[in-house]
N, C-alpha and C. Protein backbone atom coordinates (compact mmCIF):
# COMPACT_ATOMS: atom_id res chain seq x y z
N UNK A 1 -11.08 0.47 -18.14
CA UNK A 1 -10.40 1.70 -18.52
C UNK A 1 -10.22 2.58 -17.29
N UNK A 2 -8.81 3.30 -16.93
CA UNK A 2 -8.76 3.72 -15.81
C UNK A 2 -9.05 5.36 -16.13
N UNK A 3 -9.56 6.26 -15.35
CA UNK A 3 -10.11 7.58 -15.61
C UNK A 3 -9.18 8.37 -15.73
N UNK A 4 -9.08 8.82 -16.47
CA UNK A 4 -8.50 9.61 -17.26
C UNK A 4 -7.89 11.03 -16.53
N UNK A 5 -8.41 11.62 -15.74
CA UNK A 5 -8.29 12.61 -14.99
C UNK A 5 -7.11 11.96 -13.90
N UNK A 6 -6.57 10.78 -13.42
CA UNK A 6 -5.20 10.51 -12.75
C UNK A 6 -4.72 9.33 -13.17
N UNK A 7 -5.38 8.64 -14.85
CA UNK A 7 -4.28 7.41 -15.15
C UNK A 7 -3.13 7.84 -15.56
N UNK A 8 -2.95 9.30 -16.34
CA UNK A 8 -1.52 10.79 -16.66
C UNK A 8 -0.68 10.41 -15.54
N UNK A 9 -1.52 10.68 -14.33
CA UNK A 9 -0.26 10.90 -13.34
C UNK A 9 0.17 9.33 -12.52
N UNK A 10 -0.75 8.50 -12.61
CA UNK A 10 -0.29 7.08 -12.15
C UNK A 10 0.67 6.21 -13.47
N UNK A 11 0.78 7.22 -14.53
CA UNK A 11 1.80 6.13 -15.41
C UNK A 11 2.85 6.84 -15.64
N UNK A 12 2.63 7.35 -14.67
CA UNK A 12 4.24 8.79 -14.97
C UNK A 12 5.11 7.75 -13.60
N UNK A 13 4.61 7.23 -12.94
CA UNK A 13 5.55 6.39 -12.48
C UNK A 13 5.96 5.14 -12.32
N UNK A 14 7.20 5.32 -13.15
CA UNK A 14 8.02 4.38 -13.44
C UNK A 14 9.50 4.19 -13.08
N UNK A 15 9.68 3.26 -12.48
CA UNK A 15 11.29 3.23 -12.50
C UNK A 15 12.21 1.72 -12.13
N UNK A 16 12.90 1.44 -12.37
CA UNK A 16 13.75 0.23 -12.41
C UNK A 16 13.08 -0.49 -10.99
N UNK A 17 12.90 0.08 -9.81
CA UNK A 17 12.89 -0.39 -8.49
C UNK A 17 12.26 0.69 -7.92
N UNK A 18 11.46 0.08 -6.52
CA UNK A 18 11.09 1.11 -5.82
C UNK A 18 12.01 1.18 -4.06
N UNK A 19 12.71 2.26 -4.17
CA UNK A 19 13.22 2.46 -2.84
C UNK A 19 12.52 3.52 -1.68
N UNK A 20 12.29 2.74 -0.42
CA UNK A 20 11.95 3.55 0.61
C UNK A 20 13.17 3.93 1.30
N UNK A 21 12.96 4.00 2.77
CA UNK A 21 13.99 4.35 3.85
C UNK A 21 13.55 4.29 5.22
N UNK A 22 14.37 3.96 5.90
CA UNK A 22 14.05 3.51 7.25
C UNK A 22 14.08 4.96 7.78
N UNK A 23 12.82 4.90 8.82
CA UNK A 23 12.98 6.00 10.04
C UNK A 23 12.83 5.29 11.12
N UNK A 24 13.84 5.41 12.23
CA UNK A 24 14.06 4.45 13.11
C UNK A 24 14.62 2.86 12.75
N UNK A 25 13.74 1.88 13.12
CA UNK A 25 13.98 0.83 13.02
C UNK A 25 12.60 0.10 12.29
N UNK A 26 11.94 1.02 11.14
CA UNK A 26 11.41 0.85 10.91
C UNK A 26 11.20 0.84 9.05
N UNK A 27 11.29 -0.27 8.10
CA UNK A 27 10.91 0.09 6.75
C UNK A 27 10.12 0.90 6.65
N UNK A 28 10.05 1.80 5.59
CA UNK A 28 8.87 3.00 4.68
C UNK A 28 8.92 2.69 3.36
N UNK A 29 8.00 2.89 2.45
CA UNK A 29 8.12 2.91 1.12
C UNK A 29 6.77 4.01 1.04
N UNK A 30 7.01 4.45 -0.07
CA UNK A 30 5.56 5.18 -0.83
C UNK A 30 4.93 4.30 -1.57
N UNK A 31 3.71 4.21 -1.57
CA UNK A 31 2.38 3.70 -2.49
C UNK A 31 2.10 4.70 -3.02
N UNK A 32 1.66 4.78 -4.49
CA UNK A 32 0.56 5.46 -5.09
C UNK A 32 -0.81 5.04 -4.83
N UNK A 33 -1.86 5.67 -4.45
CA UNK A 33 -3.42 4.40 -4.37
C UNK A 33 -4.06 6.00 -4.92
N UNK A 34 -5.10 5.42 -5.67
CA UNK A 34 -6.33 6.20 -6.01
C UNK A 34 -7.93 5.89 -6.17
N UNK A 35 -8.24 6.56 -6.46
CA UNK A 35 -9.77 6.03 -6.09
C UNK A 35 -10.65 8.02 -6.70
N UNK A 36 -11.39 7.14 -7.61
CA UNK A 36 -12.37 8.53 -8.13
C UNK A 36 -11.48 9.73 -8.30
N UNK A 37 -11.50 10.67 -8.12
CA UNK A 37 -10.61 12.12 -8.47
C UNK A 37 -9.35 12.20 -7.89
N UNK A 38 -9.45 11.22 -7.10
CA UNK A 38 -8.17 11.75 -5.72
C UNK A 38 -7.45 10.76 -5.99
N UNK A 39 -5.78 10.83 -5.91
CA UNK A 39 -4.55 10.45 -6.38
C UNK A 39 -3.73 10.88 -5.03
N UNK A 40 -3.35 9.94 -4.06
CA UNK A 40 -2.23 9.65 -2.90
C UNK A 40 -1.01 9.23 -3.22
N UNK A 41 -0.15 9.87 -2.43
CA UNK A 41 1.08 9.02 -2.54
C UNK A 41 1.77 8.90 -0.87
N UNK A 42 1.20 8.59 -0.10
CA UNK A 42 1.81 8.15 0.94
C UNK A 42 2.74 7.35 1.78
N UNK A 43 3.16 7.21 2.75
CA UNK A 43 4.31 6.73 2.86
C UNK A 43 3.62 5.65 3.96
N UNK A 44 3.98 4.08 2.97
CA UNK A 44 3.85 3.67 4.14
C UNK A 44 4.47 2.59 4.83
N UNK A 45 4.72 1.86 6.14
CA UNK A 45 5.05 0.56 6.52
C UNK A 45 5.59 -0.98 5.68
N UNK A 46 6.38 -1.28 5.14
CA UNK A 46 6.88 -2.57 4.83
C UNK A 46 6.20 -3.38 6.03
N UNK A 47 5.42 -3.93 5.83
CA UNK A 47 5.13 -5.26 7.24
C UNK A 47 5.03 -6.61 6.15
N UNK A 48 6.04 -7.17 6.57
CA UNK A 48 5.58 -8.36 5.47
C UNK A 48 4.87 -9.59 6.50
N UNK A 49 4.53 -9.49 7.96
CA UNK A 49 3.98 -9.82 8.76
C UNK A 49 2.20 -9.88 8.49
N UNK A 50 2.18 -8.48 7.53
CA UNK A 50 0.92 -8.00 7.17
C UNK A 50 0.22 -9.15 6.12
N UNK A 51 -0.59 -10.13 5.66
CA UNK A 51 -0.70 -10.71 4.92
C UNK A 51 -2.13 -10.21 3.83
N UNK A 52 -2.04 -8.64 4.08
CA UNK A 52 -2.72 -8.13 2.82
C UNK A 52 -2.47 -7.21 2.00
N UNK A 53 -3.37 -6.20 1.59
CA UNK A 53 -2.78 -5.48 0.51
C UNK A 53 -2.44 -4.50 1.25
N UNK A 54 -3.47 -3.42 1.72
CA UNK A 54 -2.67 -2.12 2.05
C UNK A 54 -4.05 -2.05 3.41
N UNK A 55 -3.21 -1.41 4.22
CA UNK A 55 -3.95 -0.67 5.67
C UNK A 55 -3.81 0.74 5.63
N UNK A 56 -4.86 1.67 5.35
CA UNK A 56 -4.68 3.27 5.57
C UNK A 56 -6.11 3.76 6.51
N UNK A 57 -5.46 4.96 7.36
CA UNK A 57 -5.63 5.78 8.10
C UNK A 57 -7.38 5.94 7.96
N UNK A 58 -8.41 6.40 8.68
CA UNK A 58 -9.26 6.87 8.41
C UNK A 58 -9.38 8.39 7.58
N UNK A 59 -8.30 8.92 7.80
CA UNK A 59 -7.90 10.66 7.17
C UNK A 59 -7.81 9.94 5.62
N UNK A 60 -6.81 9.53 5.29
CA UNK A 60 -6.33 8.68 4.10
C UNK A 60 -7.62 8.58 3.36
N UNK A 61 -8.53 7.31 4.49
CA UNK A 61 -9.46 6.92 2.89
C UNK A 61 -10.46 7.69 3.02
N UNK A 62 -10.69 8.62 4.00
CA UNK A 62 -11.80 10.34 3.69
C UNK A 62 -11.39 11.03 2.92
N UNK A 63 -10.03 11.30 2.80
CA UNK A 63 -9.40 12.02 1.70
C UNK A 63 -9.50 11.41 -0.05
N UNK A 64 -9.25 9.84 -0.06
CA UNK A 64 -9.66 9.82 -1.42
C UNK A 64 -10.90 9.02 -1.46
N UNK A 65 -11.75 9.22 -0.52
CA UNK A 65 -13.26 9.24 -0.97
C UNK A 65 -13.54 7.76 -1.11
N UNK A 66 -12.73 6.73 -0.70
CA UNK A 66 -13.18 5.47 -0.20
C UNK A 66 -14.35 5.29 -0.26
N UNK A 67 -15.06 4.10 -0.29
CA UNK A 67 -16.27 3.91 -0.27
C UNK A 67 -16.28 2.36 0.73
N UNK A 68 -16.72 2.10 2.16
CA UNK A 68 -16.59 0.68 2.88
C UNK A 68 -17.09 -0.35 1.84
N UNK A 69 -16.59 -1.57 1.53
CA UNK A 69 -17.23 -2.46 0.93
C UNK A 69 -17.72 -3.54 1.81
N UNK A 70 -17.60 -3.17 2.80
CA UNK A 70 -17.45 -5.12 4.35
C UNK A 70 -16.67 -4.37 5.52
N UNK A 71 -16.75 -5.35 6.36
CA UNK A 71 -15.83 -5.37 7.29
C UNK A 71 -15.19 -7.16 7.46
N UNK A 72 -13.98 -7.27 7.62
CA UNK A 72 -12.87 -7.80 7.73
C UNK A 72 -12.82 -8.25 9.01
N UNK A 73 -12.24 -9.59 9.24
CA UNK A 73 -12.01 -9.76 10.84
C UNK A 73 -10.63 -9.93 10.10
N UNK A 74 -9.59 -9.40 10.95
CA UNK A 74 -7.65 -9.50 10.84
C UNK A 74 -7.49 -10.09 12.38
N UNK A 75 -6.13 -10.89 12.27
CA UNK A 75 -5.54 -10.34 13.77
C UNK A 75 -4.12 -10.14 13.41
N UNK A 76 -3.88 -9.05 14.85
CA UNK A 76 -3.35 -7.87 14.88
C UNK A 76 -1.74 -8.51 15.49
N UNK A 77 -0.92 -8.00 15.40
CA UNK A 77 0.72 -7.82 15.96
C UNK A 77 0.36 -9.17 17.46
N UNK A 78 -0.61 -8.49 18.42
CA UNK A 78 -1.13 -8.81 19.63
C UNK A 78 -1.53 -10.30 19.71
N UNK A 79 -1.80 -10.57 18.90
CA UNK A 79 -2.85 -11.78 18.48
C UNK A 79 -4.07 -11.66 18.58
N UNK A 80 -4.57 -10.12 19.47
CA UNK A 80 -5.79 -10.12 19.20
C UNK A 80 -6.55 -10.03 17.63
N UNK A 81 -7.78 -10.73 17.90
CA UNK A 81 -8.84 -10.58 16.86
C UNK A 81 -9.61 -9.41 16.41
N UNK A 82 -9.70 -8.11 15.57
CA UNK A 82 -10.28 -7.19 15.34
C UNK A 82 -10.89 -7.12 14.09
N UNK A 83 -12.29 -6.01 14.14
CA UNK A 83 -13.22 -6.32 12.87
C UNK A 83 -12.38 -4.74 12.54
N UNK A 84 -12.18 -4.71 10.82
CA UNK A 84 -11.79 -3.59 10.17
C UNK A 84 -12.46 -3.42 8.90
N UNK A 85 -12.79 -2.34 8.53
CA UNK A 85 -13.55 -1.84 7.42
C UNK A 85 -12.88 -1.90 5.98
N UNK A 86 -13.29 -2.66 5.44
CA UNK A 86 -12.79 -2.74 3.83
C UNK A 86 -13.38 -2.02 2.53
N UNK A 87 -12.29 -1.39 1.66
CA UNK A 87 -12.43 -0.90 0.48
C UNK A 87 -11.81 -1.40 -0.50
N UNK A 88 -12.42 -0.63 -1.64
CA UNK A 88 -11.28 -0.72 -3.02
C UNK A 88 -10.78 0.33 -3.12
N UNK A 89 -10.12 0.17 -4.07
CA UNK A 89 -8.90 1.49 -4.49
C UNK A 89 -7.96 0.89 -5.43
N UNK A 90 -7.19 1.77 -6.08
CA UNK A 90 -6.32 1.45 -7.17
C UNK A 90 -5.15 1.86 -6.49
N UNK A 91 -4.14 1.10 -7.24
CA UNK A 91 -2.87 1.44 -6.59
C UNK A 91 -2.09 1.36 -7.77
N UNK A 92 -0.78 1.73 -7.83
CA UNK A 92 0.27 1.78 -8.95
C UNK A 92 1.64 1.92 -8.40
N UNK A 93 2.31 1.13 -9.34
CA UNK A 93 3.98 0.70 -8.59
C UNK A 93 4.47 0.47 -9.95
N UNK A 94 5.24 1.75 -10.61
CA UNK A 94 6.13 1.77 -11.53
C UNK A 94 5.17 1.67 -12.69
N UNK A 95 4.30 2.16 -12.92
CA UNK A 95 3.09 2.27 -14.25
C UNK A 95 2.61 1.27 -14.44
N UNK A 96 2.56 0.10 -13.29
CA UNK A 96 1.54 -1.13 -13.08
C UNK A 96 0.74 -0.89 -12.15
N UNK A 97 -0.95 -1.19 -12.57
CA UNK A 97 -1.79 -0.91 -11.39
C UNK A 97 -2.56 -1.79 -10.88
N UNK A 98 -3.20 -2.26 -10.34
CA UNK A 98 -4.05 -2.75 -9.47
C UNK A 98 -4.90 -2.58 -8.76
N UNK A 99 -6.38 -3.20 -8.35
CA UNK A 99 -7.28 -3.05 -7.80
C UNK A 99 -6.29 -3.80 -6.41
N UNK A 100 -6.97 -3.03 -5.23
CA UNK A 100 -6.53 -3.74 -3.94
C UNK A 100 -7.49 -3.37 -3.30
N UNK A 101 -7.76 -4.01 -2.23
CA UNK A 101 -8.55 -4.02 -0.89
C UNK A 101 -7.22 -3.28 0.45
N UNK A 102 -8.53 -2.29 0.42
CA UNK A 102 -8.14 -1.46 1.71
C UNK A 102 -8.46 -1.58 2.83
N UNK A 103 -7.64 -1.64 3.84
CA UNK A 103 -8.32 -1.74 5.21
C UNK A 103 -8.24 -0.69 6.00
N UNK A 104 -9.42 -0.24 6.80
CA UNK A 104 -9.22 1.09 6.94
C UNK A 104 -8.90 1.22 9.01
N UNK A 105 -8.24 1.48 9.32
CA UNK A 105 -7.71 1.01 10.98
C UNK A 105 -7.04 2.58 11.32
N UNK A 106 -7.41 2.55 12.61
CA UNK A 106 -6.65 3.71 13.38
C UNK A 106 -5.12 3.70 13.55
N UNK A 107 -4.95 2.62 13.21
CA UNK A 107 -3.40 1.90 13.22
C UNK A 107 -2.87 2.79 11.68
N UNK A 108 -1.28 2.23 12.14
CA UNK A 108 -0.30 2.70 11.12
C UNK A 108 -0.38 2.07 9.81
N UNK A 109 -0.39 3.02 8.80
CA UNK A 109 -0.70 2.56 7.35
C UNK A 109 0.46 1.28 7.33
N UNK A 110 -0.16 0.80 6.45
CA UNK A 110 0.77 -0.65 6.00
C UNK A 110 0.61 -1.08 4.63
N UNK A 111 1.69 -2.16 4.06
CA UNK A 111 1.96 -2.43 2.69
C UNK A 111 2.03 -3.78 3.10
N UNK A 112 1.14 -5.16 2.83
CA UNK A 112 1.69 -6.16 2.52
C UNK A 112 1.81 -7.29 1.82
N UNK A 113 2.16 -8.76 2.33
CA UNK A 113 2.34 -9.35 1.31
C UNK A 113 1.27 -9.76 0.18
N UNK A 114 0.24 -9.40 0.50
CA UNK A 114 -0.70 -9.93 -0.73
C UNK A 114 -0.53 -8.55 -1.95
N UNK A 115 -0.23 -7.64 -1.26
CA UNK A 115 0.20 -5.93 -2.14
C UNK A 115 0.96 -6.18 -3.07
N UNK A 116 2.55 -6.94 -2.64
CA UNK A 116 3.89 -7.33 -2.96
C UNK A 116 3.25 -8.10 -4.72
N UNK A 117 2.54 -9.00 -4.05
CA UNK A 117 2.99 -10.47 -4.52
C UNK A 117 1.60 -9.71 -6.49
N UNK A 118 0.26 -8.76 -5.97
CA UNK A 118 -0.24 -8.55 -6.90
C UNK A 118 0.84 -7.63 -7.92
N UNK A 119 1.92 -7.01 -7.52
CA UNK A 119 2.98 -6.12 -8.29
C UNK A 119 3.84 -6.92 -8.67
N UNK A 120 4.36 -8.14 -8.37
CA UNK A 120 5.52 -9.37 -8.55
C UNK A 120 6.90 -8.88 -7.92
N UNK A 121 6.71 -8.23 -6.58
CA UNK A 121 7.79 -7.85 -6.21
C UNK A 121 8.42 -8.63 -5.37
N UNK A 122 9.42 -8.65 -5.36
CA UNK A 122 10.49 -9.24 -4.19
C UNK A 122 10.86 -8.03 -3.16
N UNK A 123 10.70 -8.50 -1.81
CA UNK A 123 11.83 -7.04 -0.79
C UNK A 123 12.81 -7.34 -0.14
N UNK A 124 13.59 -6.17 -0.56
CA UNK A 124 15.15 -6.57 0.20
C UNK A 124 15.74 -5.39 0.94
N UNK A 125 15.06 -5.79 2.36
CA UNK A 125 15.34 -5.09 3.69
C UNK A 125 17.08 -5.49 4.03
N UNK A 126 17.55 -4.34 3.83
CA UNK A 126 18.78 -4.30 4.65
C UNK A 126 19.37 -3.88 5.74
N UNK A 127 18.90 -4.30 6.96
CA UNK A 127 18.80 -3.24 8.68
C UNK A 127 20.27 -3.48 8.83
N UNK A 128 21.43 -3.60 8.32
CA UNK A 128 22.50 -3.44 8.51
C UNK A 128 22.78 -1.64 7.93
N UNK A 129 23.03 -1.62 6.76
CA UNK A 129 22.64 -0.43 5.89
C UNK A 129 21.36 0.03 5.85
N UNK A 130 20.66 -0.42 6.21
CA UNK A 130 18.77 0.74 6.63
C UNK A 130 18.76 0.99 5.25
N UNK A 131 18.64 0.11 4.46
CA UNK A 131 17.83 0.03 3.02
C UNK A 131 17.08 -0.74 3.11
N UNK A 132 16.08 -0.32 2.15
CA UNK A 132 14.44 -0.63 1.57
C UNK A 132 14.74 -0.76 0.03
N UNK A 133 14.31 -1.97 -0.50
CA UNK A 133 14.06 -1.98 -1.61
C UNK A 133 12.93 -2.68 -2.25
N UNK A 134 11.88 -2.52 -3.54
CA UNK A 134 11.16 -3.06 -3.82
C UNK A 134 11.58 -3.40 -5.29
N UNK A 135 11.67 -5.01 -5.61
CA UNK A 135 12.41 -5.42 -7.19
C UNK A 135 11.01 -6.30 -7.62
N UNK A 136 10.62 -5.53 -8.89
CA UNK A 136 9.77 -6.58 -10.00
C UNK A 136 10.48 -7.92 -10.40
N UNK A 137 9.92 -8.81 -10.26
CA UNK A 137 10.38 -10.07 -10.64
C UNK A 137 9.66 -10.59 -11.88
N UNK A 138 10.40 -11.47 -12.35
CA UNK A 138 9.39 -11.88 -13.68
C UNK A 138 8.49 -13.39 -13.21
């Protein structure tokens, strides 16, 4: 049962598709993620390079009160190898939610494919037209 004090505001969103927008040469989308009292909606990175759920800020998961569960070895853009701190948290995409694992990095928040694939989404980056789109699939 999700708590009651922000499952109101995580099922208030809903909608056919989720669209971000490029700044620069770069995809954005918003996530909803929550965790205990606190309810985010931040903006973050399309990396489908990324092969997990979500990467946020140390501000981010102080703000909704994260709790570390592990640390994570990833590697990075670089190919280097780095250890990163893991959480839970809830997330929601169109009044579907999910438990995800957070990774918590000084680096730029990120969305990826293991995020995608727990929502059943497909993405359709268009860097001709600098559209972002996120489509539920069945």
């Amino acid at each position: 049962m999700w708590p009651k004090q922000w499952r109101d505001v995580l099922l208030k969103v809903k909608n056919n598709m989720v669209n971000g927008k490029f700044i620069e040469n770069t995809p954005w989308i918003k996530v909803l993620i929550a965790w205990g009292q606190s309810v985010q909606v931040p903006f973050v990175i399309l990396d489908t390079g990324f092969t997990g759920d979500l990467q946020v800020t140390p501000k981010i998961a102080r703000e909704l009160g994260l709790k570390v569960i592990g640390v994570t070895k990833m590697q990075i853009a670089n190919g280097q190898i780095v250890e990163v701190s893991a959480a839970l948290a809830i997330a929601a995409m169109e009044g579907a939610m999910n438990y995800i694992q957070v990774l918590i990095s000084e680096s730029m928040p990120l969305v990826g494919i293991s995020f995608l694939s727990k929502f059943s989404y497909k993405a359709m980056v268009d860097c001709k037209h600098r559209t972002v789109a996120l489509e539920r699939v069945s």
